[in-house]
N, C-alpha and C. Protein backbone atom coordinates (compact mmCIF):
# COMPACT_ATOMS: atom_id res chain seq x y z
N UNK A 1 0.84 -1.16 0.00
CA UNK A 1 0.00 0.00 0.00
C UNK A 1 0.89 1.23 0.00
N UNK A 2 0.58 2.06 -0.59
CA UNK A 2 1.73 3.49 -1.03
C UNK A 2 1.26 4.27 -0.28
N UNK A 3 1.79 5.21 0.35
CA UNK A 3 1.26 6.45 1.26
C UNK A 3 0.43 6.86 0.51
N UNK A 4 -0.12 7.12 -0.43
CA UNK A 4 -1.35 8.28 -1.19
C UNK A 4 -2.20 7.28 -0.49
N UNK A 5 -2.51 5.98 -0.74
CA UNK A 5 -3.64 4.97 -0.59
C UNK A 5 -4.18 5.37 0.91
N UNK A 6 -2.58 5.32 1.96
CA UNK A 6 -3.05 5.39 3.42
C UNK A 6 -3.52 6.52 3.98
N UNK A 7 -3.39 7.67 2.65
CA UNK A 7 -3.99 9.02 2.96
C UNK A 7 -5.49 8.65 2.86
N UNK A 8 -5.45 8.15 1.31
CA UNK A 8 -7.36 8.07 1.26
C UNK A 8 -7.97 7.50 2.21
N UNK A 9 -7.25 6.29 2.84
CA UNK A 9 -8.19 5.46 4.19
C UNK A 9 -8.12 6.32 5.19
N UNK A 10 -7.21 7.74 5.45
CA UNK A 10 -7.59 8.01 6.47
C UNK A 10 -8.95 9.45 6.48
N UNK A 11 -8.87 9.51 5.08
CA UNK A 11 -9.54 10.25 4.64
C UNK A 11 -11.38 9.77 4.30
N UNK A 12 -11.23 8.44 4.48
CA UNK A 12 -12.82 7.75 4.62
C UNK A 12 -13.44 8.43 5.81
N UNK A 13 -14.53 8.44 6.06
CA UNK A 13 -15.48 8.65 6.46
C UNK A 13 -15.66 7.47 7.30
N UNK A 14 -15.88 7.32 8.94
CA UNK A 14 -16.37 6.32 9.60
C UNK A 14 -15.69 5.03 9.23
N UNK A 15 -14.17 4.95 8.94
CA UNK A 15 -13.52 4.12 8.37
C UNK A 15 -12.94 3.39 9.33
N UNK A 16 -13.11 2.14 9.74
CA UNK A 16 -12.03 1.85 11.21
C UNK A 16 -11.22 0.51 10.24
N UNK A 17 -10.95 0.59 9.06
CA UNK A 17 -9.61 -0.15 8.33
C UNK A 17 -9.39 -1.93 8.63
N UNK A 18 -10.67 -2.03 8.84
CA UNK A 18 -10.91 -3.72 8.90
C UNK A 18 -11.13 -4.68 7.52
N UNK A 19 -10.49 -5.87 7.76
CA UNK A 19 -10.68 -6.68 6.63
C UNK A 19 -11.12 -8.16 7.07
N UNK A 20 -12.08 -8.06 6.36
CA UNK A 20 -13.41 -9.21 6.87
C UNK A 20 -12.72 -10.36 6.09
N UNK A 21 -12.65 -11.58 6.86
CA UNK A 21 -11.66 -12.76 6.20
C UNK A 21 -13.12 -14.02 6.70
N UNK A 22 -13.46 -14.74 5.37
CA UNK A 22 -13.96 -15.99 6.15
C UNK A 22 -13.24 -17.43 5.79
N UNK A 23 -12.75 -17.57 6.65
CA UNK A 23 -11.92 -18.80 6.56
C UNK A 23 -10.43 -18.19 7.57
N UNK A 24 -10.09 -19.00 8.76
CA UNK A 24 -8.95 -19.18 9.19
C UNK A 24 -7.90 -19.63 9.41
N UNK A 25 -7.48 -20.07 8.41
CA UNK A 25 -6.52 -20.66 7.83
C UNK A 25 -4.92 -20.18 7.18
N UNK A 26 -4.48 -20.75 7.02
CA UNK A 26 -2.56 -19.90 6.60
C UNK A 26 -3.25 -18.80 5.62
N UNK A 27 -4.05 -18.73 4.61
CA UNK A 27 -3.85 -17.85 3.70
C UNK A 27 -4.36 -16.30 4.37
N UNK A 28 -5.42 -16.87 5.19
CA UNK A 28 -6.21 -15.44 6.24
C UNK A 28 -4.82 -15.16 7.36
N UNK A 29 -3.97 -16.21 7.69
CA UNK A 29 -2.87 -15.80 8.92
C UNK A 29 -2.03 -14.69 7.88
N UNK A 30 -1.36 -15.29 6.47
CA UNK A 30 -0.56 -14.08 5.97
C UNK A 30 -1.40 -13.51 5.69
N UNK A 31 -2.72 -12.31 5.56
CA UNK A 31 -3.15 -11.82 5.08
C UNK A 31 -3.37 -11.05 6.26
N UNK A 32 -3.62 -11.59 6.95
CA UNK A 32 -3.44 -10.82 8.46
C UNK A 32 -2.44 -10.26 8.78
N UNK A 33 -1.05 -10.55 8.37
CA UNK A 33 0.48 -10.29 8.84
C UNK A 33 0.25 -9.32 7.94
N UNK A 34 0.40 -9.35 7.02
CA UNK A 34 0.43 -8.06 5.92
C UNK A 34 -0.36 -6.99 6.42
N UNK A 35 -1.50 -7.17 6.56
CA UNK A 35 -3.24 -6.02 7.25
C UNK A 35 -2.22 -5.24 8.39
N UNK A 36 -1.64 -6.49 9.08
CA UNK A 36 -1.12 -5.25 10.48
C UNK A 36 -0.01 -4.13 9.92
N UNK A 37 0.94 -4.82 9.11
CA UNK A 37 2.21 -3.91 9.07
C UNK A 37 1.63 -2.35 8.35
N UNK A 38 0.52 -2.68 7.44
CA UNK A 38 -0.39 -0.93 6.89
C UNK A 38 -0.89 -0.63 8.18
N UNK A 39 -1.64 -1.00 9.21
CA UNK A 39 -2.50 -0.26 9.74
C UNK A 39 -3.99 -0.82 9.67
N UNK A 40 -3.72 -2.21 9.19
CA UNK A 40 -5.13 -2.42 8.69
C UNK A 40 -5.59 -3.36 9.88
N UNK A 41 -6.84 -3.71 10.30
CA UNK A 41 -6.63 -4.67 11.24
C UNK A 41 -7.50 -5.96 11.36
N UNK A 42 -7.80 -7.25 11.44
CA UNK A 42 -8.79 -8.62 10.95
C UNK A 42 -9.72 -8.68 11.58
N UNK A 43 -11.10 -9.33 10.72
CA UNK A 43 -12.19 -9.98 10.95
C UNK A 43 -11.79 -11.06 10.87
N UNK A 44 -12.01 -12.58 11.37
CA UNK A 44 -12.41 -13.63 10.96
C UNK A 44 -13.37 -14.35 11.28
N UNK A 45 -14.23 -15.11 10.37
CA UNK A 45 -14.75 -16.15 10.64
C UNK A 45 -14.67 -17.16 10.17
N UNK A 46 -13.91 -18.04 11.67
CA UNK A 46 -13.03 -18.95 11.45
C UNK A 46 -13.82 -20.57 11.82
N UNK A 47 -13.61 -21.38 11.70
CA UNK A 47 -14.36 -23.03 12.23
C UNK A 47 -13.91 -23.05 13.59
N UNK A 48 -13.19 -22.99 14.11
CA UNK A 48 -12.13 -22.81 15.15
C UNK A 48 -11.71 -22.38 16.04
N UNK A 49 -11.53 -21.83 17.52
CA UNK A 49 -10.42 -20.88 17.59
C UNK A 49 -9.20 -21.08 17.44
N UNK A 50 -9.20 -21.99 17.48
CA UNK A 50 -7.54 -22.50 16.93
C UNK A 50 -6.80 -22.17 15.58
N UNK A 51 -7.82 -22.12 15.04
CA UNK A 51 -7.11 -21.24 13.34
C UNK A 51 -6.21 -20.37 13.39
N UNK A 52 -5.26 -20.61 12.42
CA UNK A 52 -3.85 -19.65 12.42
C UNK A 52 -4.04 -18.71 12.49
N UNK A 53 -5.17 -17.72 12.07
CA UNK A 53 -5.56 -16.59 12.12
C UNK A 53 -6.09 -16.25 12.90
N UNK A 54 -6.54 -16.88 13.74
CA UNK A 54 -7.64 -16.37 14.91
C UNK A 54 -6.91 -15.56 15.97
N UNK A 55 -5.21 -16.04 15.78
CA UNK A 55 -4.23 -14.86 17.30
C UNK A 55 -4.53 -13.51 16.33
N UNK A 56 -4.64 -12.96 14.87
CA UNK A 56 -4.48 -12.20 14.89
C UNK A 56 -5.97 -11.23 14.74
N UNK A 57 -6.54 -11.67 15.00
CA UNK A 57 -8.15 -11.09 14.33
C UNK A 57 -8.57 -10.35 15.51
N UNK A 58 -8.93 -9.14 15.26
CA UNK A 58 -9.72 -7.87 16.31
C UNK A 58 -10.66 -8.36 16.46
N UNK A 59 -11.68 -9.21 15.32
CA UNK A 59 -13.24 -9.61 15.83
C UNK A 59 -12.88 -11.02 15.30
N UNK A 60 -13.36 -12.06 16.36
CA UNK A 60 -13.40 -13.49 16.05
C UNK A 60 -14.86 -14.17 15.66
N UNK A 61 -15.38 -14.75 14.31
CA UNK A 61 -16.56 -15.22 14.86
C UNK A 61 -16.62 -16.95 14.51
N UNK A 62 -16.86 -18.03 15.53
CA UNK A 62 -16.67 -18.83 15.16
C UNK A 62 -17.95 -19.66 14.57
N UNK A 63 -17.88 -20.08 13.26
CA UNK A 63 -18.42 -20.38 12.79
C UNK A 63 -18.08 -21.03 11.33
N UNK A 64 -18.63 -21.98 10.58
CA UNK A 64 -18.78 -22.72 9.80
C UNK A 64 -18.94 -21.85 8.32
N UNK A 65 -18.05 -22.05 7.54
CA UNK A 65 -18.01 -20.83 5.81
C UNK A 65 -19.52 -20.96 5.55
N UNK A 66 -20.49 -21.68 5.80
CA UNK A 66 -21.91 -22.41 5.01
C UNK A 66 -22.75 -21.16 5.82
N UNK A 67 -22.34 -20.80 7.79
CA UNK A 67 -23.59 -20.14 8.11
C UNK A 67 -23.41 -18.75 7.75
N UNK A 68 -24.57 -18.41 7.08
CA UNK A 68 -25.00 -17.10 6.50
C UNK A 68 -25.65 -16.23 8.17
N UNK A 69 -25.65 -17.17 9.39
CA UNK A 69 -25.80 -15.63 10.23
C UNK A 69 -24.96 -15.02 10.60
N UNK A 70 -23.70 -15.86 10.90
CA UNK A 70 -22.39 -15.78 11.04
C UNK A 70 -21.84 -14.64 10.14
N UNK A 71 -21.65 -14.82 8.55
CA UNK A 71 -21.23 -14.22 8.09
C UNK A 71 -21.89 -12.87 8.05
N UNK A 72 -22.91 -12.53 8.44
CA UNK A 72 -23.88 -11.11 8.15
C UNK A 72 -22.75 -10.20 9.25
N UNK A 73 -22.04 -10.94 10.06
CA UNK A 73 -20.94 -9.71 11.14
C UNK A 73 -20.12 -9.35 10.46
N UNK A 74 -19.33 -10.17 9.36
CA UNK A 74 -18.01 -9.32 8.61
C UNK A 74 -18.39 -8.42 7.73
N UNK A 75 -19.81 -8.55 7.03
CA UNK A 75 -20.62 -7.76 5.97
C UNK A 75 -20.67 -6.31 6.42
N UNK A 76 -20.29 -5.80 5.05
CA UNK A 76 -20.44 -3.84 5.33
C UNK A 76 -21.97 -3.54 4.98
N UNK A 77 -22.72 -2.85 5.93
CA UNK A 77 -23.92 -1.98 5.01
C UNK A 77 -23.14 -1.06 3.94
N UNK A 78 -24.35 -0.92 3.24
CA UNK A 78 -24.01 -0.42 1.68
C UNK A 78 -23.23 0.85 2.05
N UNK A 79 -24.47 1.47 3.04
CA UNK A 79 -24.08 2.56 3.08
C UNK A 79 -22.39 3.16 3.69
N UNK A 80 -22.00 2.22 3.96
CA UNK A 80 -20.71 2.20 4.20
C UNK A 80 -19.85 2.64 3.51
N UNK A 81 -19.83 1.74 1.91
CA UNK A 81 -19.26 2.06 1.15
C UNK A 81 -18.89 2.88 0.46
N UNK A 82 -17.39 2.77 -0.24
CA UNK A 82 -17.28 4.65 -1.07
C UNK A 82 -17.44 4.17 -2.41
């Protein structure tokens, strides 16, 4: 991520720089390692707590990739979006 980018995120609106991951597993753990060194910080919803990713995730939710109530916590309202 290039400093202009980390200008625009800080320049969002109601932005708290989370990245919603479902699945906890190695690819969500490096994706997590990377999220921290910007500033960025993890969702997961993981099967588990034991998932590689789960030490690094701000919000944990445990649950199964299939449940759709589960996943409605990592989901942005629209209005969120830019």
């Amino acid at each position: 991520m290039t400093s202009s980018t980390q200008t625009d995120l800080q320049r969002m609106p109601n932005a708290d720089n989370t990245i919603g991951v479902i699945g906890g597993g190695q690819l969500a753990l490096m994706l997590g390692e990377a999220a921290k060194t910007r500033g960025l910080t993890l969702a997961v919803q993981a099967s588990k707590a034991e998932d590689p990713a789960a030490s690094l995730a701000k919000d944990l939710v445990i649950a199964g990739s299939t449940d759709v109530v589960s996943y409605t916590h990592l989901t942005l309202p629209t209005s969120d979006l830019v």
